[in-house]
PDB file of N, CA and C in Angstrom:
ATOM      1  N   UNK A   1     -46.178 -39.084   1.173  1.00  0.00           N
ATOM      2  CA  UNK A   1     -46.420 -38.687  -0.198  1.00  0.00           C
ATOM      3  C   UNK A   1     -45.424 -39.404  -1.113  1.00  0.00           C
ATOM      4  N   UNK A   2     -45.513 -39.666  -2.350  1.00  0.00           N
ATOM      5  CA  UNK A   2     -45.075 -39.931  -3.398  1.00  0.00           C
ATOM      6  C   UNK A   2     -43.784 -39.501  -3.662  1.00  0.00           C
ATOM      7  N   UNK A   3     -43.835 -38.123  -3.693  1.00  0.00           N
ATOM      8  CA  UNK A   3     -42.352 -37.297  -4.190  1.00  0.00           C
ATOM      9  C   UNK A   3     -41.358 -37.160  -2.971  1.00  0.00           C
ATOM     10  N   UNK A   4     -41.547 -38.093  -1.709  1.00  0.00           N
ATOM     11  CA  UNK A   4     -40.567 -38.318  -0.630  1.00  0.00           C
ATOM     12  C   UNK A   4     -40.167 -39.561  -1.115  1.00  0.00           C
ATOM     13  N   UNK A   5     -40.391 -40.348  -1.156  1.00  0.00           N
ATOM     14  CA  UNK A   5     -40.151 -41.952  -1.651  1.00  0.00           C
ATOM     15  C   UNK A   5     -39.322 -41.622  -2.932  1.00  0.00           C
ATOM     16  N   UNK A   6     -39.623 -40.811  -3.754  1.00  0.00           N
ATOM     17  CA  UNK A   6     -39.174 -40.808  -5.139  1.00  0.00           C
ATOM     18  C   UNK A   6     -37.764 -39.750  -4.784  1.00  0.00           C
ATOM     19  N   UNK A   7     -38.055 -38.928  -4.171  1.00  0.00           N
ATOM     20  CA  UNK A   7     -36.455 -37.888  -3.641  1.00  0.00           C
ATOM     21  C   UNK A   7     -35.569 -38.814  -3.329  1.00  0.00           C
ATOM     22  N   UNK A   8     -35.982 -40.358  -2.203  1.00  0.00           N
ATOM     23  CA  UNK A   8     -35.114 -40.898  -1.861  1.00  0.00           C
ATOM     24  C   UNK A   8     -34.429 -41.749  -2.592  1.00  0.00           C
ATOM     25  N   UNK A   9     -35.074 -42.435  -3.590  1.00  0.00           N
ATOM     26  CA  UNK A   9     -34.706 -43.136  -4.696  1.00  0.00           C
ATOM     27  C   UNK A   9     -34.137 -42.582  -5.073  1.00  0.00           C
ATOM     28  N   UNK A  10     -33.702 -41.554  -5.968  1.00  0.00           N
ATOM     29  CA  UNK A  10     -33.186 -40.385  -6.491  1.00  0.00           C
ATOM     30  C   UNK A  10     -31.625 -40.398  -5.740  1.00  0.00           C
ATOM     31  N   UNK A  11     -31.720 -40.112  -4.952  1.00  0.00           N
ATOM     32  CA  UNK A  11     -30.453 -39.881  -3.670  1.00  0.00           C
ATOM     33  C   UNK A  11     -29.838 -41.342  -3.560  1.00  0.00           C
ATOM     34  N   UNK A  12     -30.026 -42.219  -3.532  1.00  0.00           N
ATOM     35  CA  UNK A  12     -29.431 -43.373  -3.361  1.00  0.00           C
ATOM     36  C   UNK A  12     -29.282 -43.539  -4.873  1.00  0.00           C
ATOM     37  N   UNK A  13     -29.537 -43.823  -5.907  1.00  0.00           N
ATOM     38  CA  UNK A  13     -28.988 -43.621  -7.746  1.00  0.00           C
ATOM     39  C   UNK A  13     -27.824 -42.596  -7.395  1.00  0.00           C
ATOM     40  N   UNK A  14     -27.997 -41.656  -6.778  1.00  0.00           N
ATOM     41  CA  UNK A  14     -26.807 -40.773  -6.694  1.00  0.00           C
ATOM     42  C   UNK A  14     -25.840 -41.216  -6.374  1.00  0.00           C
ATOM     43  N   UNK A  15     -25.717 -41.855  -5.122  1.00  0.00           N
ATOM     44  CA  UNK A  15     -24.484 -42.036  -4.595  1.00  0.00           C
ATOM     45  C   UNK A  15     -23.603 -41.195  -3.760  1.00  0.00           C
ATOM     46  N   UNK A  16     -22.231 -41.285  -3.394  1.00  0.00           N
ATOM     47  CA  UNK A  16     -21.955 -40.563  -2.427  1.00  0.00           C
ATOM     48  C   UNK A  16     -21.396 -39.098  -3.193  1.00  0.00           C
ATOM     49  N   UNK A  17     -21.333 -38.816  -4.566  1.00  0.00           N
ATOM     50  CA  UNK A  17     -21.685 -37.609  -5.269  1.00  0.00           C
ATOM     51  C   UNK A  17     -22.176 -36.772  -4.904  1.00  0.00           C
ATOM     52  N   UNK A  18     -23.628 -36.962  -4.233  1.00  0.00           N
ATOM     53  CA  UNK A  18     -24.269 -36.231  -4.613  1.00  0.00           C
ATOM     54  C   UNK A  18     -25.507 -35.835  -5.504  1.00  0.00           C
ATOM     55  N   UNK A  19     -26.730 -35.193  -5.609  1.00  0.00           N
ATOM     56  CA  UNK A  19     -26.840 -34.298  -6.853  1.00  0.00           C
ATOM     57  C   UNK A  19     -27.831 -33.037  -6.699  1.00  0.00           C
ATOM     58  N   UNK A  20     -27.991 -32.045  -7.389  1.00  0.00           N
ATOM     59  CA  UNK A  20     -28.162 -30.889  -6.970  1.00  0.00           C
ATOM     60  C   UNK A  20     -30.145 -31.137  -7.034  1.00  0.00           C
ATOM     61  N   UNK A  21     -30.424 -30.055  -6.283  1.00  0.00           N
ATOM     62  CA  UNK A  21     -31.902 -29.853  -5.963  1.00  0.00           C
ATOM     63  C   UNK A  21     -32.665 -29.466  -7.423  1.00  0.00           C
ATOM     64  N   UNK A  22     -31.991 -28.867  -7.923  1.00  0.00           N
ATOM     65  CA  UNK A  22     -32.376 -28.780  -9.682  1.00  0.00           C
ATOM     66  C   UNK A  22     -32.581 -30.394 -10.369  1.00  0.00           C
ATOM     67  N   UNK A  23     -31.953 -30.760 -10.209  1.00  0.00           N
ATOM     68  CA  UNK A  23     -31.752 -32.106 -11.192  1.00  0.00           C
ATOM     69  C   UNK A  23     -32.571 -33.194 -10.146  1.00  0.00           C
ATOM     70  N   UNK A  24     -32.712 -33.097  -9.058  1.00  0.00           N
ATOM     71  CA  UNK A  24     -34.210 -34.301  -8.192  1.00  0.00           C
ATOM     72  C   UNK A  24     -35.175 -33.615  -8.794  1.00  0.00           C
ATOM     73  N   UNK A  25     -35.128 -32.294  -8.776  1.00  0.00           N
ATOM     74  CA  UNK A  25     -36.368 -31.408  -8.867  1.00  0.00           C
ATOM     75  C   UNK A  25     -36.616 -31.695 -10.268  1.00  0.00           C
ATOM     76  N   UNK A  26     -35.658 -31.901 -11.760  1.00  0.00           N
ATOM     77  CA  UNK A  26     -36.151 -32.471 -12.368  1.00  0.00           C
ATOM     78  C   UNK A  26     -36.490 -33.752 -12.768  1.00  0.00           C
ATOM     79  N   UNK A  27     -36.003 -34.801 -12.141  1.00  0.00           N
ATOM     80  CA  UNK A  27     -35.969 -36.227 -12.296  1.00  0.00           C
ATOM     81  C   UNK A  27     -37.721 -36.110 -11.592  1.00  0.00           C
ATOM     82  N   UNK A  28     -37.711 -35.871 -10.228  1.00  0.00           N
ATOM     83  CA  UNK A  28     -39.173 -36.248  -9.364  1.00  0.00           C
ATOM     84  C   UNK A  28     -40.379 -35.459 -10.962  1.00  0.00           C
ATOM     85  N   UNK A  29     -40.225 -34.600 -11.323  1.00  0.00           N
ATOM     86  CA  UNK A  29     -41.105 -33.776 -11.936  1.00  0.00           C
ATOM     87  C   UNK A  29     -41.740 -34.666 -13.504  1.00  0.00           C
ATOM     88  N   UNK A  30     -40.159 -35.447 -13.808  1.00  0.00           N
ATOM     89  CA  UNK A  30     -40.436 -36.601 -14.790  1.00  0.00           C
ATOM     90  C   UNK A  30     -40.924 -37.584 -14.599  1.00  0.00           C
ATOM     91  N   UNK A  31     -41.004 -37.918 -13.537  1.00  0.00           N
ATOM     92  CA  UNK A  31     -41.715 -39.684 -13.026  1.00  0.00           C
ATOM     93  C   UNK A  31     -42.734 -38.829 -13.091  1.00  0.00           C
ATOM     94  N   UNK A  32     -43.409 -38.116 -12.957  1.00  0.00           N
ATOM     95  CA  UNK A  32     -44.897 -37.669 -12.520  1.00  0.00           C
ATOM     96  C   UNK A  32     -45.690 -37.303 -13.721  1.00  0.00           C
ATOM     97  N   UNK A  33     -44.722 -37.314 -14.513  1.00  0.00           N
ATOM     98  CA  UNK A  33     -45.254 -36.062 -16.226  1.00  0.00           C
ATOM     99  C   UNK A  33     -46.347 -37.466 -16.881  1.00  0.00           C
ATOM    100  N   UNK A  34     -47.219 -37.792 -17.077  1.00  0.00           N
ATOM    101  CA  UNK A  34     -48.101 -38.439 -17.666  1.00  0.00           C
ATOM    102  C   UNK A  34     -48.169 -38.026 -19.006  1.00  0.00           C
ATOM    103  N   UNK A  35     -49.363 -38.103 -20.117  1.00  0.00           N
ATOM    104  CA  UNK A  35     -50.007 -38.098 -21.230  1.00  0.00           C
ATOM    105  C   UNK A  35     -50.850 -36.856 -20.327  1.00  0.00           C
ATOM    106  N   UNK A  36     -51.442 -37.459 -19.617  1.00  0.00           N
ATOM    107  CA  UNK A  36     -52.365 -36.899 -19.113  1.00  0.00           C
ATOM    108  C   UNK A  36     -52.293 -35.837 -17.936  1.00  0.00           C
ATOM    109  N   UNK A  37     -51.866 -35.783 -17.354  1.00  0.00           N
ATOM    110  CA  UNK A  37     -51.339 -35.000 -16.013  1.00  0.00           C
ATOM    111  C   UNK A  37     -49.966 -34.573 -16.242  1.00  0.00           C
ATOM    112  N   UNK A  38     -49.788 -33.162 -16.233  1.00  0.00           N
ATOM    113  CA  UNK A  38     -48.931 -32.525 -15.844  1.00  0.00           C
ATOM    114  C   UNK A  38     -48.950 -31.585 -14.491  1.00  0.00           C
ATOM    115  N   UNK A  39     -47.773 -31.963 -13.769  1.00  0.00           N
ATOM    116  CA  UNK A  39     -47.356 -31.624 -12.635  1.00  0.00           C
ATOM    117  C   UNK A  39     -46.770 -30.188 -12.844  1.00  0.00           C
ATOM    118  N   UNK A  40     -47.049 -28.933 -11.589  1.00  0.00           N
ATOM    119  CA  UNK A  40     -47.039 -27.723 -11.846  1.00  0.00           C
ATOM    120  C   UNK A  40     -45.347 -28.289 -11.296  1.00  0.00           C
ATOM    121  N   UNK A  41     -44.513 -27.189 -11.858  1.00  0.00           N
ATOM    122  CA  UNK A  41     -42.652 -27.562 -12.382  1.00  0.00           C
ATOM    123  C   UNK A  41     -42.732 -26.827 -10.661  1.00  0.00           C
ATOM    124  N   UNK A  42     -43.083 -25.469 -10.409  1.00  0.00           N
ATOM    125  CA  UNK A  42     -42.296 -24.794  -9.423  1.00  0.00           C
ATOM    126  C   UNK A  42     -42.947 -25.288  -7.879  1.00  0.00           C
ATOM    127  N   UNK A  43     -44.027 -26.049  -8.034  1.00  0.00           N
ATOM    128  CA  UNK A  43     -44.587 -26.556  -6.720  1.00  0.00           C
ATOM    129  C   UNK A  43     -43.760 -27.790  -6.639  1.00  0.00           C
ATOM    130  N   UNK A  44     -43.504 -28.865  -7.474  1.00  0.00           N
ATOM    131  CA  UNK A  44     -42.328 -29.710  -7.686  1.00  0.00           C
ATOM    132  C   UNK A  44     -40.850 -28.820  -7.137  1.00  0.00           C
ATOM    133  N   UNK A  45     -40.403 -28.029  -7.396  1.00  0.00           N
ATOM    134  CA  UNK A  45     -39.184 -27.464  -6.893  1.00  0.00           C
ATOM    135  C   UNK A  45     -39.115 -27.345  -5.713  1.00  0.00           C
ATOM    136  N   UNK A  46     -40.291 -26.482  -5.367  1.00  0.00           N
ATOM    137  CA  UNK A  46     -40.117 -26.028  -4.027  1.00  0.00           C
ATOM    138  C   UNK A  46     -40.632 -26.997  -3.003  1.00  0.00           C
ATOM    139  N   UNK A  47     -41.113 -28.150  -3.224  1.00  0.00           N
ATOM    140  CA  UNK A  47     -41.393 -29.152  -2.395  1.00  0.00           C
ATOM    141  C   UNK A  47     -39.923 -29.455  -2.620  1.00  0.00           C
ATOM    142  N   UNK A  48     -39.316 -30.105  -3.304  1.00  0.00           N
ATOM    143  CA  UNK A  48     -38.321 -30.998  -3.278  1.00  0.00           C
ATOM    144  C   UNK A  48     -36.983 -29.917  -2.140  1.00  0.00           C
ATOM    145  N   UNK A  49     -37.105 -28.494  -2.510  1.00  0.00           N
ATOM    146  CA  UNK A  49     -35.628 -27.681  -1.649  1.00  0.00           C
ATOM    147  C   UNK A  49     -36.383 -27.878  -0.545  1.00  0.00           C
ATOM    148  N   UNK A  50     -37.569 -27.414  -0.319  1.00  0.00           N
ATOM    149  CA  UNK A  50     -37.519 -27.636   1.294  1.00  0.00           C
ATOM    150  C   UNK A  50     -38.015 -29.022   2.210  1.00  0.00           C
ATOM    151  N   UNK A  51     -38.013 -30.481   1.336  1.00  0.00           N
ATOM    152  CA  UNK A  51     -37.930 -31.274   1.726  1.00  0.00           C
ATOM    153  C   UNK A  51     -36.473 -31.570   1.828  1.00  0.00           C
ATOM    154  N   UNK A  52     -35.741 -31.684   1.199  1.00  0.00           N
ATOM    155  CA  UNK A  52     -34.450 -31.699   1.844  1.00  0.00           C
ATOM    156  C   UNK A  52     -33.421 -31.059   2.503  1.00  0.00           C
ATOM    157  N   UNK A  53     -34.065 -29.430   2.356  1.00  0.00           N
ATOM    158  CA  UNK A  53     -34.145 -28.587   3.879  1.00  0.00           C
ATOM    159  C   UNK A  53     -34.158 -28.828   5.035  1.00  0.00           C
ATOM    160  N   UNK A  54     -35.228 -29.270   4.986  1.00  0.00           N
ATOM    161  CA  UNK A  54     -36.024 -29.774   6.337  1.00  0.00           C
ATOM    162  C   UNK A  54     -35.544 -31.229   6.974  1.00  0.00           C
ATOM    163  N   UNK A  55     -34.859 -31.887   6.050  1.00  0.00           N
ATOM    164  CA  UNK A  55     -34.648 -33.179   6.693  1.00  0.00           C
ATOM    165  C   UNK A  55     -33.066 -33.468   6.793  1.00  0.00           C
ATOM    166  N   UNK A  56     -32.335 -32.313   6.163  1.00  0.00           N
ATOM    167  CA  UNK A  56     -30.542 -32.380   6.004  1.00  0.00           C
ATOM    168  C   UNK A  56     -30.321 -31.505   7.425  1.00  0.00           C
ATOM    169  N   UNK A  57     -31.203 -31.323   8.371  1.00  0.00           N
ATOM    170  CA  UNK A  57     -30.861 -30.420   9.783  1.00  0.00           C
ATOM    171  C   UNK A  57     -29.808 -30.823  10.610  1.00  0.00           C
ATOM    172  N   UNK A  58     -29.976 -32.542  10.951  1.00  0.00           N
ATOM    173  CA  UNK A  58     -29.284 -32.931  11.819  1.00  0.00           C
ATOM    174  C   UNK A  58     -28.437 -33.534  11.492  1.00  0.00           C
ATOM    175  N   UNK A  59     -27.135 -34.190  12.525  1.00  0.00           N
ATOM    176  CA  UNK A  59     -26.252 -34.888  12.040  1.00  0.00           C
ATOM    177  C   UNK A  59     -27.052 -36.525  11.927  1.00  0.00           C
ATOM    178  N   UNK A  60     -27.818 -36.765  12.556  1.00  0.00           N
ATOM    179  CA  UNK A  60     -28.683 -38.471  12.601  1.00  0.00           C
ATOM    180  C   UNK A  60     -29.646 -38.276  11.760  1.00  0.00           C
ATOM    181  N   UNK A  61     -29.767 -37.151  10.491  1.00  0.00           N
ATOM    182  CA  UNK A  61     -31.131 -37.159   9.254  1.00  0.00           C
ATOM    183  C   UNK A  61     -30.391 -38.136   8.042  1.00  0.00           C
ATOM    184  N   UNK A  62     -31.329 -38.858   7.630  1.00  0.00           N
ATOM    185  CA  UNK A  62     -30.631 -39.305   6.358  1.00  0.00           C
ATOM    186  C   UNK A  62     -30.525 -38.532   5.445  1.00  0.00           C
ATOM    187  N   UNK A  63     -30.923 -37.254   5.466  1.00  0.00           N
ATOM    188  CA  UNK A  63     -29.746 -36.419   4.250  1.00  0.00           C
ATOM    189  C   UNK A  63     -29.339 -35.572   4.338  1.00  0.00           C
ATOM    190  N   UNK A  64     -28.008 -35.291   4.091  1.00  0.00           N
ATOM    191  CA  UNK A  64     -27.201 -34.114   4.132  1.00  0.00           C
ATOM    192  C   UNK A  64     -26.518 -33.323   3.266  1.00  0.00           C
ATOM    193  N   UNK A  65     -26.212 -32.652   3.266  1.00  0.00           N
ATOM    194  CA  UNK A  65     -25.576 -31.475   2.223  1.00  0.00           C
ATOM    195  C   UNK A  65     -23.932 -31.775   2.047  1.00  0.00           C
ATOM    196  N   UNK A  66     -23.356 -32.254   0.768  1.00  0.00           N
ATOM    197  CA  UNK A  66     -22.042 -32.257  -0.190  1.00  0.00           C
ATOM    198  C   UNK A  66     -20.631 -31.287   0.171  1.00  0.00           C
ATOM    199  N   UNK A  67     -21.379 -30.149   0.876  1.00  0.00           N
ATOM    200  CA  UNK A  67     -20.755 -28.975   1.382  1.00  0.00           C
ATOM    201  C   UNK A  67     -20.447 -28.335  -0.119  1.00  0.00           C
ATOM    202  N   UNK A  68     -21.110 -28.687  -1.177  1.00  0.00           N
ATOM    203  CA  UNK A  68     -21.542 -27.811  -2.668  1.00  0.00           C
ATOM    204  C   UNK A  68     -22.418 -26.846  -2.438  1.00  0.00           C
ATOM    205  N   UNK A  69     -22.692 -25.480  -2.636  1.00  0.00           N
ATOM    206  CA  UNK A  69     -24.069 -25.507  -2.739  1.00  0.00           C
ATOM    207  C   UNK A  69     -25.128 -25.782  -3.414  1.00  0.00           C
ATOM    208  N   UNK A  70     -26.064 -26.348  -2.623  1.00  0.00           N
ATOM    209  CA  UNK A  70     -27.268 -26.903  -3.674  1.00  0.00           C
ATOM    210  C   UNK A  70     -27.167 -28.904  -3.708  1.00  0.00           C
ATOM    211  N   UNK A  71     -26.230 -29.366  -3.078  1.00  0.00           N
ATOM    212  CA  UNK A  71     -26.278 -30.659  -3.561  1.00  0.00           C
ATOM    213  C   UNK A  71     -26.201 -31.310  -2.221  1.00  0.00           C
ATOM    214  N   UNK A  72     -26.993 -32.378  -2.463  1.00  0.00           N
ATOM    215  CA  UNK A  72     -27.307 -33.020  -1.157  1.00  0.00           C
ATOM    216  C   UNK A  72     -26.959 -34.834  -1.639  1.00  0.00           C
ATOM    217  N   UNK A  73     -26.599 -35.242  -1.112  1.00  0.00           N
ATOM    218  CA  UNK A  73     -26.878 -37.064  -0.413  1.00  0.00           C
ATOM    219  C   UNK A  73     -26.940 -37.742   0.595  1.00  0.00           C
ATOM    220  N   UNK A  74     -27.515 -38.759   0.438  1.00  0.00           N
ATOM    221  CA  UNK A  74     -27.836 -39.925   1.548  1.00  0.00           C
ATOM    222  C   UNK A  74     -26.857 -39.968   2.568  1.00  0.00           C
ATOM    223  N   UNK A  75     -27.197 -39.742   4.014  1.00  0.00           N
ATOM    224  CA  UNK A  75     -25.930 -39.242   5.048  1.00  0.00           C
ATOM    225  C   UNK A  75     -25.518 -40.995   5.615  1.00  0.00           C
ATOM    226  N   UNK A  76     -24.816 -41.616   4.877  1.00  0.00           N
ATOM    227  CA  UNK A  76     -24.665 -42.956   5.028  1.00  0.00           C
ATOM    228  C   UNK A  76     -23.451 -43.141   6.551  1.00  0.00           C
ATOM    229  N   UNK A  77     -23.118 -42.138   6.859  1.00  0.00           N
ATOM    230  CA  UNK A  77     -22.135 -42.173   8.010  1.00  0.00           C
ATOM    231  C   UNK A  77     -23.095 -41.710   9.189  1.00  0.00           C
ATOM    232  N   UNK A  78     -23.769 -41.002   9.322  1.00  0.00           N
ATOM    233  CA  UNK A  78     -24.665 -40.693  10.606  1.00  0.00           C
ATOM    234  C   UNK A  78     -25.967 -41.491  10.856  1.00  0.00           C
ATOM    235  N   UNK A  79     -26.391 -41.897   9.477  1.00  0.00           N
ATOM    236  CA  UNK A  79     -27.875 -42.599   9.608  1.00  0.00           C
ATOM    237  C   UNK A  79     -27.396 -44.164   9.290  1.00  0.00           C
ATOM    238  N   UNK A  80     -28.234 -44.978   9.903  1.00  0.00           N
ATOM    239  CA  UNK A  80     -28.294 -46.259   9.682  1.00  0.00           C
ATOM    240  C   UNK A  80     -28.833 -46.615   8.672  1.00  0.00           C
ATOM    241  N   UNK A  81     -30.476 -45.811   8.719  1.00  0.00           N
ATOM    242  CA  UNK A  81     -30.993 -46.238   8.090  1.00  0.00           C
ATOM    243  C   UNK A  81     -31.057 -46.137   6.165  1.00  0.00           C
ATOM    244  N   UNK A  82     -30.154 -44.919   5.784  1.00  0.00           N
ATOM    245  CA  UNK A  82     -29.413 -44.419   4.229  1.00  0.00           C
ATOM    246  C   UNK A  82     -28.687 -45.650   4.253  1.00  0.00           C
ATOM    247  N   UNK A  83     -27.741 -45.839   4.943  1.00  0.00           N
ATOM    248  CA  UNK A  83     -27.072 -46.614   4.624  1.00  0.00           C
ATOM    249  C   UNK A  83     -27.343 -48.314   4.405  1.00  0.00           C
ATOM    250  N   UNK A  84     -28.716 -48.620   5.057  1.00  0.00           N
ATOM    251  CA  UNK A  84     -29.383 -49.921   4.946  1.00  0.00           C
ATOM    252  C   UNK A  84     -30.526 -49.606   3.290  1.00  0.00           C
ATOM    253  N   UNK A  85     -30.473 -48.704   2.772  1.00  0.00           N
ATOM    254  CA  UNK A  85     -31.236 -48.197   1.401  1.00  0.00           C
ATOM    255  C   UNK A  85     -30.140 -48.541   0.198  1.00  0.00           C
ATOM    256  N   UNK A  86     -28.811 -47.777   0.821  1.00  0.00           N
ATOM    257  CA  UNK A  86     -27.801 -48.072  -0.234  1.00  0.00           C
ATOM    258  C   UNK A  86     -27.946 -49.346  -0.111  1.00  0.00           C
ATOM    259  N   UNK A  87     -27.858 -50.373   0.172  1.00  0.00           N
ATOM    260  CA  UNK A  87     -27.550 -51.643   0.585  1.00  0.00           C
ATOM    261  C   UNK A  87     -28.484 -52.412  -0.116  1.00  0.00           C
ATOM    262  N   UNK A  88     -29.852 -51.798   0.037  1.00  0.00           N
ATOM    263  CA  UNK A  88     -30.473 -52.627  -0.634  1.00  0.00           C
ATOM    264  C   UNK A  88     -30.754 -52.028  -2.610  1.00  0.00           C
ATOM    265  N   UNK A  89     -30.674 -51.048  -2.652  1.00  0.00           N
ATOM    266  CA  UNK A  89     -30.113 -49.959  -4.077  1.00  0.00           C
ATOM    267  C   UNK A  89     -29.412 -51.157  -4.892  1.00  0.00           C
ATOM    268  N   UNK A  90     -28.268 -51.630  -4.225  1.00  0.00           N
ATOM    269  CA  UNK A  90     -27.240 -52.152  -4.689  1.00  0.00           C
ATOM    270  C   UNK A  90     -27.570 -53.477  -4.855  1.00  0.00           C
ATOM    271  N   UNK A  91     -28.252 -54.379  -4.150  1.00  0.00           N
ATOM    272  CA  UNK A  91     -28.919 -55.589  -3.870  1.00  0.00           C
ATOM    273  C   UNK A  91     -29.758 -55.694  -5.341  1.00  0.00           C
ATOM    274  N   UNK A  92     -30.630 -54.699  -5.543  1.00  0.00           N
ATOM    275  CA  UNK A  92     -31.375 -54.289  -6.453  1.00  0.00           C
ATOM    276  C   UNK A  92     -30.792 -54.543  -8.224  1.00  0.00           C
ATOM    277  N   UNK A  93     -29.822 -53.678  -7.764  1.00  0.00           N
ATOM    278  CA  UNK A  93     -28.766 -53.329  -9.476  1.00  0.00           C
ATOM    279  C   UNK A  93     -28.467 -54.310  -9.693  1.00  0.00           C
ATOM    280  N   UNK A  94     -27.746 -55.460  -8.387  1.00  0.00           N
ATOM    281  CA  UNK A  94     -27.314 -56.600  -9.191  1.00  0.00           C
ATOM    282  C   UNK A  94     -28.232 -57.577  -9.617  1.00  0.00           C
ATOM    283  N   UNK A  95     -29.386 -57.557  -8.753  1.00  0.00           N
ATOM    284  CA  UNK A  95     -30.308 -58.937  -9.309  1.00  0.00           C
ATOM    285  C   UNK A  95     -30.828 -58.599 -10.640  1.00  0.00           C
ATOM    286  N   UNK A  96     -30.689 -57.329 -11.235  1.00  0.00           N
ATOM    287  CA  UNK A  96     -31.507 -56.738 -12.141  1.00  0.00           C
ATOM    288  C   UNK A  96     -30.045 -57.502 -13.418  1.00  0.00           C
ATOM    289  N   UNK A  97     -28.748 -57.005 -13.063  1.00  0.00           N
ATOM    290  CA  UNK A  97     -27.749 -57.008 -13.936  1.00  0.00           C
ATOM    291  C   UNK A  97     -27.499 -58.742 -14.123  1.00  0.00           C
ATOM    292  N   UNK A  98     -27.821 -59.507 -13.165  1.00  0.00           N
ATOM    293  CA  UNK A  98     -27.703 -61.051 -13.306  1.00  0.00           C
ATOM    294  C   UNK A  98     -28.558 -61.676 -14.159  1.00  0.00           C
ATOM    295  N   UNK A  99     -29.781 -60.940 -14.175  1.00  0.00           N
ATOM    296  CA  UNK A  99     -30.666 -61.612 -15.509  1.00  0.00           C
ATOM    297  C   UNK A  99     -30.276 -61.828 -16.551  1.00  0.00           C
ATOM    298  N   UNK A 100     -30.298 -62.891 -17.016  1.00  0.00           N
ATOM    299  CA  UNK A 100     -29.623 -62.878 -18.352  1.00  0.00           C
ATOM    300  C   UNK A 100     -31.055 -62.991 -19.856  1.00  0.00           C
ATOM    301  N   UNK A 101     -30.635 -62.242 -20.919  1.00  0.00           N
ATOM    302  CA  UNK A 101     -32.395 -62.315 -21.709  1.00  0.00           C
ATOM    303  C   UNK A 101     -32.104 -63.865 -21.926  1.00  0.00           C
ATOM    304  N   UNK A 102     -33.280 -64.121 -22.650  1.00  0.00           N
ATOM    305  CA  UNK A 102     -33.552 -65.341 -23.438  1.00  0.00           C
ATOM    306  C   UNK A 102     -33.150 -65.287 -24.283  1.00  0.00           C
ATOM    307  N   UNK A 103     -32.602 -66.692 -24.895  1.00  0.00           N
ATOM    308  CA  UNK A 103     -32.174 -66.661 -26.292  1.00  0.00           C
ATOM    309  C   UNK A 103     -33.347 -67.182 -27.303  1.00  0.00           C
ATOM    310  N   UNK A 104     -33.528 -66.630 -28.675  1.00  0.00           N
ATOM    311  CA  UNK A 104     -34.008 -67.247 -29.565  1.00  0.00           C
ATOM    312  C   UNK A 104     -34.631 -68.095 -29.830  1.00  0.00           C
ATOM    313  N   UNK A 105     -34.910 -69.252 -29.588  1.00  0.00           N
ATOM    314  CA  UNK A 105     -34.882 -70.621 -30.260  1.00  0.00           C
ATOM    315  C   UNK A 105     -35.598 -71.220 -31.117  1.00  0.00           C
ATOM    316  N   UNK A 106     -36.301 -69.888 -31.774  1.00  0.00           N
ATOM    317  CA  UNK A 106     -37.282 -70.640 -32.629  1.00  0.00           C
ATOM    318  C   UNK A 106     -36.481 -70.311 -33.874  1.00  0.00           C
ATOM    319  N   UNK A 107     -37.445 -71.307 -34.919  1.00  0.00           N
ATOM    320  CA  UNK A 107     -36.839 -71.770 -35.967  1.00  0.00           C
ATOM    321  C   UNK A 107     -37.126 -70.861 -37.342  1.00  0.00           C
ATOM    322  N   UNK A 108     -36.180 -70.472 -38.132  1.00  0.00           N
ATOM    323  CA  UNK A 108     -35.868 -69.321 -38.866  1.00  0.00           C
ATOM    324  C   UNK A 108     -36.667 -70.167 -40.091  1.00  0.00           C
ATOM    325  N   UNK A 109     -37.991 -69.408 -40.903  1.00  0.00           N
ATOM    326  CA  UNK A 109     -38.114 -70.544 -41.805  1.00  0.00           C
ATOM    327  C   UNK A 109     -37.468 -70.268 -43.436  1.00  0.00           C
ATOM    328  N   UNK A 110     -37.021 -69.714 -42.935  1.00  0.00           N
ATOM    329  CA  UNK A 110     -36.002 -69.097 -44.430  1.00  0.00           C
ATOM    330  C   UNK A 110     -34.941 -69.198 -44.622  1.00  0.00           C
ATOM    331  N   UNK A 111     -33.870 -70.320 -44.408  1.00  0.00           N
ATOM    332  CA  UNK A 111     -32.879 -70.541 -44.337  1.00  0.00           C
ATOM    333  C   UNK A 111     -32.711 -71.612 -45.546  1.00  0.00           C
TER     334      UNK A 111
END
């Protein structure tokens, strides 16, 4: 589904912070909000706590709990595979931050 891919995105923007099940629960609920389609808020919640319920169990899940309550991130010390996401997260930010815009060059006719 959609709102697993988008939890994980979410969690890797986080960083080793953290961030609480409220605030995925509202970020996932905003990627989804259309013109047209609105997403029910508490089926969004409660997918998102017990998807990362369900997957912060083990010490080898890529996500785990902050020892906050309520806040979870990417378990980059037990999983390989969080930690090959950060990696590419970061891969990401910079090719995005190396772009440089275009300049100008057309000709001002009012000078």
């Amino acid at each position: 589904m959609t709102y697993d891919k988008q939890i994980l995105h979410i969690l890797t923007a986080a960083g080793e912070r953290g961030i609480s099940v409220q605030a995925i629960a509202k970020h996932v609920y905003n990627m989804n909000c259309t013109f047209f389609v609105q997403p029910d808020w508490e089926e969004i919640r409660s997918y998102v706590q017990q998807y990362l319920l369900k997957n912060s169990k083990s010490n080898q899940s890529l996500i785990e709990s902050t020892g906050q309550r309520g806040y979870y991130r990417l378990n980059t010390a037990g999983s390989a595979d969080a930690l090959q996401m950060m990696l590419q997260f970061r891969e990401e930010q910079q090719i995005k931050e190396e772009e440089k815009p275009q300049q100008d060059l057309s000709l001002n006719l009012f000078d």
